[in-house]
N, C-alpha and C. Protein backbone atom coordinates (compact mmCIF):
# COMPACT_ATOMS: atom_id res chain seq x y z
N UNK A 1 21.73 21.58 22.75
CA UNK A 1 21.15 22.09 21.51
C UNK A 1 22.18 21.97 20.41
N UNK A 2 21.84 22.29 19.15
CA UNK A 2 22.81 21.39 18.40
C UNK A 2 21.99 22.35 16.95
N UNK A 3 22.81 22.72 16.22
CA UNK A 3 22.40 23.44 14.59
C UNK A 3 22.10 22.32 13.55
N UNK A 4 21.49 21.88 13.44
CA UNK A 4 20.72 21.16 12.51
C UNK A 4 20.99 21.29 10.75
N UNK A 5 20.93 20.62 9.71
CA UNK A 5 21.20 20.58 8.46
C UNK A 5 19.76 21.38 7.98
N UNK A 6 19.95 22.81 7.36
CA UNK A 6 18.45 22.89 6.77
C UNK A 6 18.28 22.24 5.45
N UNK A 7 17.45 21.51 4.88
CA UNK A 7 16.99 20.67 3.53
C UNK A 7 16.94 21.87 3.03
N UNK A 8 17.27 21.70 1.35
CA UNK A 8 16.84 22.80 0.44
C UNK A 8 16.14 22.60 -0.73
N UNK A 9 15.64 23.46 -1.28
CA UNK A 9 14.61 22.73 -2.62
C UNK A 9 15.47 21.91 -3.68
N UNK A 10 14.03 20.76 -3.83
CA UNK A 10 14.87 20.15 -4.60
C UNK A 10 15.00 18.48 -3.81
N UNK A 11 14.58 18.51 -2.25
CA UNK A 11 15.11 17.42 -1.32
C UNK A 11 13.52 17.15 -1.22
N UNK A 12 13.18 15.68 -1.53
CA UNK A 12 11.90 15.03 -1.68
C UNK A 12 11.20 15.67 0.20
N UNK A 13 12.07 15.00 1.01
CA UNK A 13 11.13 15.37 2.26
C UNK A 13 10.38 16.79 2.41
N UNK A 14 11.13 18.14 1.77
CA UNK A 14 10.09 18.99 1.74
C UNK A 14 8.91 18.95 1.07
N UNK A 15 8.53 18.23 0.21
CA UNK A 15 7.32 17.93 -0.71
C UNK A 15 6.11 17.30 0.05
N UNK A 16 6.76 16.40 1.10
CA UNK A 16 5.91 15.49 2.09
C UNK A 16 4.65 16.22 3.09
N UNK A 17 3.89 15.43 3.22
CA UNK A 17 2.40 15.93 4.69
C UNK A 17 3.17 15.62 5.73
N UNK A 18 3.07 16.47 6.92
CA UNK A 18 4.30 16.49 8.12
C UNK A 18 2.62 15.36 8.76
N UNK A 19 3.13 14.53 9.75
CA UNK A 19 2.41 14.25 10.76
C UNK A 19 2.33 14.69 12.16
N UNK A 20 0.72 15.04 13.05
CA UNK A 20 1.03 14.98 13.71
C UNK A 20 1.42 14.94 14.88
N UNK A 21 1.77 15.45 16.01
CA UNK A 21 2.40 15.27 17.33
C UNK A 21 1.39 15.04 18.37
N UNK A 22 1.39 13.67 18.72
CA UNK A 22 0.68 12.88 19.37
C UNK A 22 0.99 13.25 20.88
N UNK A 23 2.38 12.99 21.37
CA UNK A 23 2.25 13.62 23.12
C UNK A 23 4.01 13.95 22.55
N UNK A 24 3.90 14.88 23.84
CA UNK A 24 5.61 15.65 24.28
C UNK A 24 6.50 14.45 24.62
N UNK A 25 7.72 14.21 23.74
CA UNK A 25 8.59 13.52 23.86
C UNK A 25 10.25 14.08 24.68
N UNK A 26 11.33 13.41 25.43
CA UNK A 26 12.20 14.53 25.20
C UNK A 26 12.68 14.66 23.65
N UNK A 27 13.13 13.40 22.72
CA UNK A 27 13.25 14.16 21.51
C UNK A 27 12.51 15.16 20.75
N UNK A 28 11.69 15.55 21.12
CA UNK A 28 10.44 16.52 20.26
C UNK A 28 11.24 17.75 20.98
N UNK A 29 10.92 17.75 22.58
CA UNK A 29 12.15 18.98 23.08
C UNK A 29 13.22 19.25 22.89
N UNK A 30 13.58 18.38 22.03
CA UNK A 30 15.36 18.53 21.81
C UNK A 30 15.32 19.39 20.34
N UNK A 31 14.43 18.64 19.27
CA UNK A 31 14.03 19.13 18.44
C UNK A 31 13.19 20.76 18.38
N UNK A 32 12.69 21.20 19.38
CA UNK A 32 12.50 22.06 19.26
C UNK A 32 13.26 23.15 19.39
N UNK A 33 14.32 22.90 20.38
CA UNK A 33 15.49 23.73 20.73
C UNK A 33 16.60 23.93 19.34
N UNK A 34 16.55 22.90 19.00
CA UNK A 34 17.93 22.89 17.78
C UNK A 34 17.13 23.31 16.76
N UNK A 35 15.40 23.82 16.55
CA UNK A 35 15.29 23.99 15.47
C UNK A 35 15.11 25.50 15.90
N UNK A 36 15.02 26.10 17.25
CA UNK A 36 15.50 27.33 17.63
C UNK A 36 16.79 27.94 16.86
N UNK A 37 17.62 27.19 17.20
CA UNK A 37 18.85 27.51 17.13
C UNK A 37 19.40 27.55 16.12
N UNK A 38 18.76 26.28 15.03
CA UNK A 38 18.95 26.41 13.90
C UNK A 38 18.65 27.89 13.16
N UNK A 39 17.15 27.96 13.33
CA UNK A 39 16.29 29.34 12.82
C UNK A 39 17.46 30.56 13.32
N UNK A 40 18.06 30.71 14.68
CA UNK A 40 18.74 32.13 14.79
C UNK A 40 19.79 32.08 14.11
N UNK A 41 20.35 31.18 14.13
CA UNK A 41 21.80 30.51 13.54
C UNK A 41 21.84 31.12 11.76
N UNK A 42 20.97 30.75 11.27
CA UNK A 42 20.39 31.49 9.82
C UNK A 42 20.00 32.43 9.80
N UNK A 43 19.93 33.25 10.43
CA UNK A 43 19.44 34.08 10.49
C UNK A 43 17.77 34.60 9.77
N UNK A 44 17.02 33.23 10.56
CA UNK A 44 15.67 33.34 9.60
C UNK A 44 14.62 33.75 10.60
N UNK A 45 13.46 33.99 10.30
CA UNK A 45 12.00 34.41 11.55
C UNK A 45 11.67 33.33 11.45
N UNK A 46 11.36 31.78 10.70
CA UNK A 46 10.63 30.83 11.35
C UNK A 46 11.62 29.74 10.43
N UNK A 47 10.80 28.36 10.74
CA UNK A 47 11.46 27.30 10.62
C UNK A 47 10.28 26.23 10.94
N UNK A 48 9.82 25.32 10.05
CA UNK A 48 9.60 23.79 10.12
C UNK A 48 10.20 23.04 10.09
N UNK A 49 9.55 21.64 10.98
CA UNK A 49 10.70 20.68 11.07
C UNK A 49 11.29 19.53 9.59
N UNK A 50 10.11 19.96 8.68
CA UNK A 50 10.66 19.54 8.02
C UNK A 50 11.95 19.78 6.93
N UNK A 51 11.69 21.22 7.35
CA UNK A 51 12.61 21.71 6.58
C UNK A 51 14.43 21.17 7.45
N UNK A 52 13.77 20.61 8.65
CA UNK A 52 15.28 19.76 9.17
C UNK A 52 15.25 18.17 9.20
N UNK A 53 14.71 18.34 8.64
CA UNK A 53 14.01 16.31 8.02
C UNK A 53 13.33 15.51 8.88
N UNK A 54 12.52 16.24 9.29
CA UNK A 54 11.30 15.86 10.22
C UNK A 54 9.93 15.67 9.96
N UNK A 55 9.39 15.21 9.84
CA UNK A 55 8.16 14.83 9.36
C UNK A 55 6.94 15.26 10.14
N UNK A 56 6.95 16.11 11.39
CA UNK A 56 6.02 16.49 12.05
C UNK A 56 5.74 17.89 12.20
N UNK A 57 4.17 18.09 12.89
CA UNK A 57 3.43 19.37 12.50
C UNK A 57 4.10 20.04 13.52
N UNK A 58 5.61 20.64 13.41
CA UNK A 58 5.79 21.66 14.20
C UNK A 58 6.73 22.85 13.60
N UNK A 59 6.24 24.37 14.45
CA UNK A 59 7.00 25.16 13.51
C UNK A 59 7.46 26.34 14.66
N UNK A 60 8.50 26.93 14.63
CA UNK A 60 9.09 27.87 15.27
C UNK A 60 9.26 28.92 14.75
N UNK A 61 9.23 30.49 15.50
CA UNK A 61 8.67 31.88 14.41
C UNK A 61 8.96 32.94 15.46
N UNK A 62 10.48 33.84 14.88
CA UNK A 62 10.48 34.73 16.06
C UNK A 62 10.30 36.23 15.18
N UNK A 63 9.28 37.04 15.10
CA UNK A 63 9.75 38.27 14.00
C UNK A 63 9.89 39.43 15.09
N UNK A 64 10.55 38.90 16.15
CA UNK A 64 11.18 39.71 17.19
C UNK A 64 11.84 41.33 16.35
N UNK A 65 12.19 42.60 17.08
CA UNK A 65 12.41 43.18 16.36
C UNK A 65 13.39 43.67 17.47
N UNK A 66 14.26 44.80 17.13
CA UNK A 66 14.97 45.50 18.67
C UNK A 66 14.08 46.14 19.44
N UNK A 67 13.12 46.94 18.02
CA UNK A 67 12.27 47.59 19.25
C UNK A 67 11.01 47.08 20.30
N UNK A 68 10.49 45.93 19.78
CA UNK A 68 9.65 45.10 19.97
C UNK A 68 9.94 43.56 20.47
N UNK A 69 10.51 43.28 21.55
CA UNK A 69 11.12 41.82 21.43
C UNK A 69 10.06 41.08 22.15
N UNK A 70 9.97 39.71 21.21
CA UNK A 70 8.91 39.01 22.03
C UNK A 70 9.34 37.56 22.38
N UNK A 71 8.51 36.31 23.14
CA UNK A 71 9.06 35.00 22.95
C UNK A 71 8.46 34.45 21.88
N UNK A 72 9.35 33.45 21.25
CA UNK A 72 9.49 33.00 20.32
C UNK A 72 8.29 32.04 20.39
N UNK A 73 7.71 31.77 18.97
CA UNK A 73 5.97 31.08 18.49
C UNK A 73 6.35 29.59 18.19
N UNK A 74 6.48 28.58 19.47
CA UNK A 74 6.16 27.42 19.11
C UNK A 74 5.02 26.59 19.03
N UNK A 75 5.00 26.23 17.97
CA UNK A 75 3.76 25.83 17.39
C UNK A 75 3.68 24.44 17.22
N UNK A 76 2.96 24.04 17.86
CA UNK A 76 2.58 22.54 17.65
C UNK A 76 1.21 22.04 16.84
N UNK A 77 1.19 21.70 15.85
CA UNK A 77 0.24 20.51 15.34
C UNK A 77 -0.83 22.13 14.91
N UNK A 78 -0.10 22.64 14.68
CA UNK A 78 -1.43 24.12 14.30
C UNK A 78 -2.11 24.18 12.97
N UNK A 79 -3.29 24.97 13.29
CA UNK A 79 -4.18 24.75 12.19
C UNK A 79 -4.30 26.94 12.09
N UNK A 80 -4.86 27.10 10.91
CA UNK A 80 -5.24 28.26 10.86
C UNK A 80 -6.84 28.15 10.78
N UNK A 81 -7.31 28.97 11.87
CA UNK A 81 -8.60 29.02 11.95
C UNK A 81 -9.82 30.47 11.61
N UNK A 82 -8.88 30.82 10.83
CA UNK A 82 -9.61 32.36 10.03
C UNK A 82 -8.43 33.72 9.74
N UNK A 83 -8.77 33.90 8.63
CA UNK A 83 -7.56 34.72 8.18
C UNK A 83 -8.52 35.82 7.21
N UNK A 84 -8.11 36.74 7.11
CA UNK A 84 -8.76 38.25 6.49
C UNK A 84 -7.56 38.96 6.16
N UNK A 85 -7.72 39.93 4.70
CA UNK A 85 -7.13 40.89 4.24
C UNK A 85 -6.12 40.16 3.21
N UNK A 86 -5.44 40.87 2.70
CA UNK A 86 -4.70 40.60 1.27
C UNK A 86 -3.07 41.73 1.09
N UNK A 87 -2.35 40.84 1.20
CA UNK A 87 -1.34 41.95 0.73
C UNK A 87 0.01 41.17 0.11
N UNK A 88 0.56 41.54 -0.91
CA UNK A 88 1.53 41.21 -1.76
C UNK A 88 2.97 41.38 -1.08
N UNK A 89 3.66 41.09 -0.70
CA UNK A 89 4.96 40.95 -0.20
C UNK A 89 6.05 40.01 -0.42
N UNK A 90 7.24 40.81 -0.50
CA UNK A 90 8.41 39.39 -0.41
C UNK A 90 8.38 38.64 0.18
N UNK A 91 8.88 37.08 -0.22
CA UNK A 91 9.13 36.19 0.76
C UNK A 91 10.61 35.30 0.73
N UNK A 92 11.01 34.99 1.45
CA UNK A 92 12.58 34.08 1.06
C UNK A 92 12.12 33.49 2.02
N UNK A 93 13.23 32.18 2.19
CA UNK A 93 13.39 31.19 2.70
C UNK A 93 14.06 30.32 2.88
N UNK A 94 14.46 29.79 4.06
CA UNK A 94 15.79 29.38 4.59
C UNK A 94 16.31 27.95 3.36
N UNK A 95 15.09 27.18 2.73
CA UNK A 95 15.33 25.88 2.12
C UNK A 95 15.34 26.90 0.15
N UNK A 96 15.02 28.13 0.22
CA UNK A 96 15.58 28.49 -1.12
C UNK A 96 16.04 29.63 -0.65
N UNK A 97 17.88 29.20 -0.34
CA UNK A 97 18.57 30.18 -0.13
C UNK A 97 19.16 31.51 -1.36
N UNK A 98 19.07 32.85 -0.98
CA UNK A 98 18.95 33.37 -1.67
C UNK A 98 18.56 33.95 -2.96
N UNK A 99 17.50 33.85 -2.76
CA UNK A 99 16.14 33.66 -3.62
C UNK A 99 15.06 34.66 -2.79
N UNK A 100 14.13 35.42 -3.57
CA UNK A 100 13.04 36.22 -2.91
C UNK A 100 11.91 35.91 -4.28
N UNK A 101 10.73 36.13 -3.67
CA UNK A 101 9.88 36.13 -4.69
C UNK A 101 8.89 36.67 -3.93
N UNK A 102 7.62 37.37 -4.83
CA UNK A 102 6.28 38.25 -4.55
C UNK A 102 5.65 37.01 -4.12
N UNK A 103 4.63 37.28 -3.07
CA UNK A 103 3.52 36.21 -2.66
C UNK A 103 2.50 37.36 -2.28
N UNK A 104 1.10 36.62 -2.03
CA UNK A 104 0.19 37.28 -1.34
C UNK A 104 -0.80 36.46 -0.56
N UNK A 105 -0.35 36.87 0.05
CA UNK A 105 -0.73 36.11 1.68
C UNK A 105 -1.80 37.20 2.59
N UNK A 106 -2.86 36.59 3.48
CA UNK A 106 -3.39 37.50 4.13
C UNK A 106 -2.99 38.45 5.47
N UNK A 107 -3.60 39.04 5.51
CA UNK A 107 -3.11 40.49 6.68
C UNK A 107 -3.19 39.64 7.82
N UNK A 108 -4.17 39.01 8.19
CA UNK A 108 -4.45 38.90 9.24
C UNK A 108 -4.91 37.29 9.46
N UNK A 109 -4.20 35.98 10.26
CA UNK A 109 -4.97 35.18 10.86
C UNK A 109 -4.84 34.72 11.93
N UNK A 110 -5.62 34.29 12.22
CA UNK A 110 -6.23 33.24 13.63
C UNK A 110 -5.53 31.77 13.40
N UNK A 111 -4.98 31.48 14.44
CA UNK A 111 -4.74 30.06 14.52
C UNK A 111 -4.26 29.32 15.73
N UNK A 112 -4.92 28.09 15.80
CA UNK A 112 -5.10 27.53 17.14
C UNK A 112 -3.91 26.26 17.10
N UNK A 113 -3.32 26.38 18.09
CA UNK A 113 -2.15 25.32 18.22
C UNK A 113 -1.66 24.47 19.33
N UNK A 114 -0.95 23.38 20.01
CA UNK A 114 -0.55 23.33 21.04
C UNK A 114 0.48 24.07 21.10
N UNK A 115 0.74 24.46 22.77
CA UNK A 115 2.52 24.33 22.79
C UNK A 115 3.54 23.28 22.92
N UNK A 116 4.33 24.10 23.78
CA UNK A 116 5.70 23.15 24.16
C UNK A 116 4.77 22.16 25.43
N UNK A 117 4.09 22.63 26.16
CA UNK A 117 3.34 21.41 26.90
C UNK A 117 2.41 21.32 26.61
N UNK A 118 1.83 21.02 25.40
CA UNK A 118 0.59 20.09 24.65
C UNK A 118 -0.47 21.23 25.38
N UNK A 119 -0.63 22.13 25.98
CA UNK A 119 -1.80 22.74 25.97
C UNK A 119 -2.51 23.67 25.07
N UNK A 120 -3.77 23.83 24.36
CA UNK A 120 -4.13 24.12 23.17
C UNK A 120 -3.98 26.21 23.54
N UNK A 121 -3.28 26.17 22.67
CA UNK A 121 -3.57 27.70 22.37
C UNK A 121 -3.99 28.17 21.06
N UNK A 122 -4.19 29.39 21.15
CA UNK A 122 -4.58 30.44 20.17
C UNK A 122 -3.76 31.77 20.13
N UNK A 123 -3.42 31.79 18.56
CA UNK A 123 -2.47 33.05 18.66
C UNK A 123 -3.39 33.95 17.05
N UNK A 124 -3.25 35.23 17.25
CA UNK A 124 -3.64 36.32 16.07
C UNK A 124 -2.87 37.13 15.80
N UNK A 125 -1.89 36.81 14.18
CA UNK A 125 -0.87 37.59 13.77
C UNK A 125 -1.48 38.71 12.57
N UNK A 126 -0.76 39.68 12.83
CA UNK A 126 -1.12 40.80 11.59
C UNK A 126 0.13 40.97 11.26
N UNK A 127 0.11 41.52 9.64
CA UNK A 127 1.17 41.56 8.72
C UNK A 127 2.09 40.54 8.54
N UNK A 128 3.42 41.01 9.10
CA UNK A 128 4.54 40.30 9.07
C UNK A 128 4.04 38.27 10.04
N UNK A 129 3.73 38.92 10.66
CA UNK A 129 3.68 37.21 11.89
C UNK A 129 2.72 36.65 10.80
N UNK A 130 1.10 37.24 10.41
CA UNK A 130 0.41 36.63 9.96
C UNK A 130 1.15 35.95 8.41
N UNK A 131 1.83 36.64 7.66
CA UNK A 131 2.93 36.28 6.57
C UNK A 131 3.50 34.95 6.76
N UNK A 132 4.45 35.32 7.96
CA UNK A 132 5.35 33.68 8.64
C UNK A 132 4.44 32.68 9.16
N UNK A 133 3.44 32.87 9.48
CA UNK A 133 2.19 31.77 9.98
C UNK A 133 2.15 30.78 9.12
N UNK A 134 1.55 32.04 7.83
CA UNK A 134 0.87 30.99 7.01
C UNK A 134 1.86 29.82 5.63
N UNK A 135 3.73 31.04 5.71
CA UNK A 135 4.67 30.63 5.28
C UNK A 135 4.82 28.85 5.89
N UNK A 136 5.07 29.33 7.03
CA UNK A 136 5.69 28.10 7.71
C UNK A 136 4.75 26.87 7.74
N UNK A 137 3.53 27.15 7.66
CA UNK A 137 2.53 26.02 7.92
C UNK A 137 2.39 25.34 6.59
N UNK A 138 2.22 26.29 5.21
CA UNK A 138 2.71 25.81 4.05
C UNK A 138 3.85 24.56 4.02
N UNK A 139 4.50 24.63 4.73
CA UNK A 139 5.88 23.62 4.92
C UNK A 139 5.28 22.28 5.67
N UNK A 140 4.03 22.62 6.35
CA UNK A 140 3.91 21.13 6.84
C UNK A 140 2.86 20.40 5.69
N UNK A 141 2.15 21.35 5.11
CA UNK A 141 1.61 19.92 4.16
C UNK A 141 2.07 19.74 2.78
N UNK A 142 3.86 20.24 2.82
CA UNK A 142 4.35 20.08 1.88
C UNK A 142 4.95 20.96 0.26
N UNK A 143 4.69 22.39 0.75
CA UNK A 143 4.70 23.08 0.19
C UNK A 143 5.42 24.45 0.51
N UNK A 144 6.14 25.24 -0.53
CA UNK A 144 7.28 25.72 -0.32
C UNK A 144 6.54 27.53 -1.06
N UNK A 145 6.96 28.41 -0.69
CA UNK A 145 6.40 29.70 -1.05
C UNK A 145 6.59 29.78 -2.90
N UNK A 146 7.84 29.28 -3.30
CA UNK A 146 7.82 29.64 -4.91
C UNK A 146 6.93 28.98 -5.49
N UNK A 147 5.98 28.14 -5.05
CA UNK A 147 4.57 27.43 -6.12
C UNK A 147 3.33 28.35 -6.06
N UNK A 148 3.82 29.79 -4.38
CA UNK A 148 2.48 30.46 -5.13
C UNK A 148 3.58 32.16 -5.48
N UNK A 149 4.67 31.92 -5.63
CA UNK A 149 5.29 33.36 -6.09
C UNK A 149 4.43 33.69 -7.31
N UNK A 150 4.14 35.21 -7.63
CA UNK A 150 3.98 36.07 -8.56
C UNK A 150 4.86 36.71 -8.82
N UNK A 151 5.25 36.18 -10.13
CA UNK A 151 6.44 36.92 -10.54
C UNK A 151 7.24 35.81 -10.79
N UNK A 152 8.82 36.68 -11.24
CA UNK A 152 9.99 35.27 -11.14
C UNK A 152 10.19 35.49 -9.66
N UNK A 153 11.43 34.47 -9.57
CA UNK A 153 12.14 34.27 -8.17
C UNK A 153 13.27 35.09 -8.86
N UNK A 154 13.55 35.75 -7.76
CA UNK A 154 14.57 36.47 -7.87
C UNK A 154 16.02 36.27 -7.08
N UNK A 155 17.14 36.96 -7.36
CA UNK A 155 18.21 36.44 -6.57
C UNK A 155 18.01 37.72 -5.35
N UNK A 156 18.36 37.64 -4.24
CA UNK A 156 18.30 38.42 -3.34
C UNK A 156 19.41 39.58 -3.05
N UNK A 157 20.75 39.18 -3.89
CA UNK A 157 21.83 39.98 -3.90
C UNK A 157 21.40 41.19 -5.06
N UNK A 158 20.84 40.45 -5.76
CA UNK A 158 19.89 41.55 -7.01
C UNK A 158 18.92 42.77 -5.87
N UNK A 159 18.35 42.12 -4.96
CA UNK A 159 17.79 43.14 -4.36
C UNK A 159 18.12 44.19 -3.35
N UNK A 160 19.30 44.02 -2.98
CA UNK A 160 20.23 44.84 -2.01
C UNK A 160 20.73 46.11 -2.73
């Protein structure tokens, strides 16, 4: 496993439609691990690959907590397949470092994905997960949370 370069705004490949993932490669496994590692390494809850200059539909998402620890959400080629509720919250992000801005994203969605062995699942996040779902998937068809911030972007040391 290996820490990976995260792209930051501003770098054309985040702008790009990820393609994608046709069958399990070992590079796709290798890639998934270093973009593990990357994500803890930053100390971030999720991570697309493009945001490590990858061009495919995959995304990793741990909003593990101490009191609550779970395994980590690899997501392959996922789609969101129904989402409900409304709520305004911060968001940052590993490719606009130190930076926060207001978004509003829904409470709650549904979304169907492969895994790490191409078998189709379904996962249903509320609040926070449903937040990083729909964050991270934003990243595969090219799009970064400050195009739907309300508000300015803010510096994050401002918010401490």
């Amino acid at each position: 496993m290996a820490i990976r370069q995260i792209r930051k705004m501003g770098d054309d490949i985040l702008s790009k439609k990820c393609r994608p993932v046709t069958e399990m490669t070992d590079r796709i496994n290798v890639l998934i691990d270093d973009m593990l590692e990357t994500m803890y390494d930053a100390q971030g809850v999720g991570l697309a690959a493009p945001q490590v200059g990858i061009l495919k539909r995959i995304v990793v998402i741990d909003v593990s907590t101490e009191e609550e620890q779970m395994e980590p959400l690899i997501m392959i080629n996922p789609v969101i397949t129904e989402s409900s509720g409304e709520n305004l919250g911060q968001e940052g992000c590993l490719s606009v470092p130190g930076k926060v801005a207001d978004v509003t994203r829904p409470t709650y969605v549904k979304a169907i994905y492969k895994d790490r062995n191409m078998k189709d699942c379904e996962v249903e996040g509320h609040d926070l997960l449903a937040r990083c779902i729909c964050h991270e998937l934003d990243h595969l068809d090219g799009h970064l949370y400050v195009e739907k911030a309300e508000g300015p972007i803010r510096d994050l040391e401002a918010e401490e």
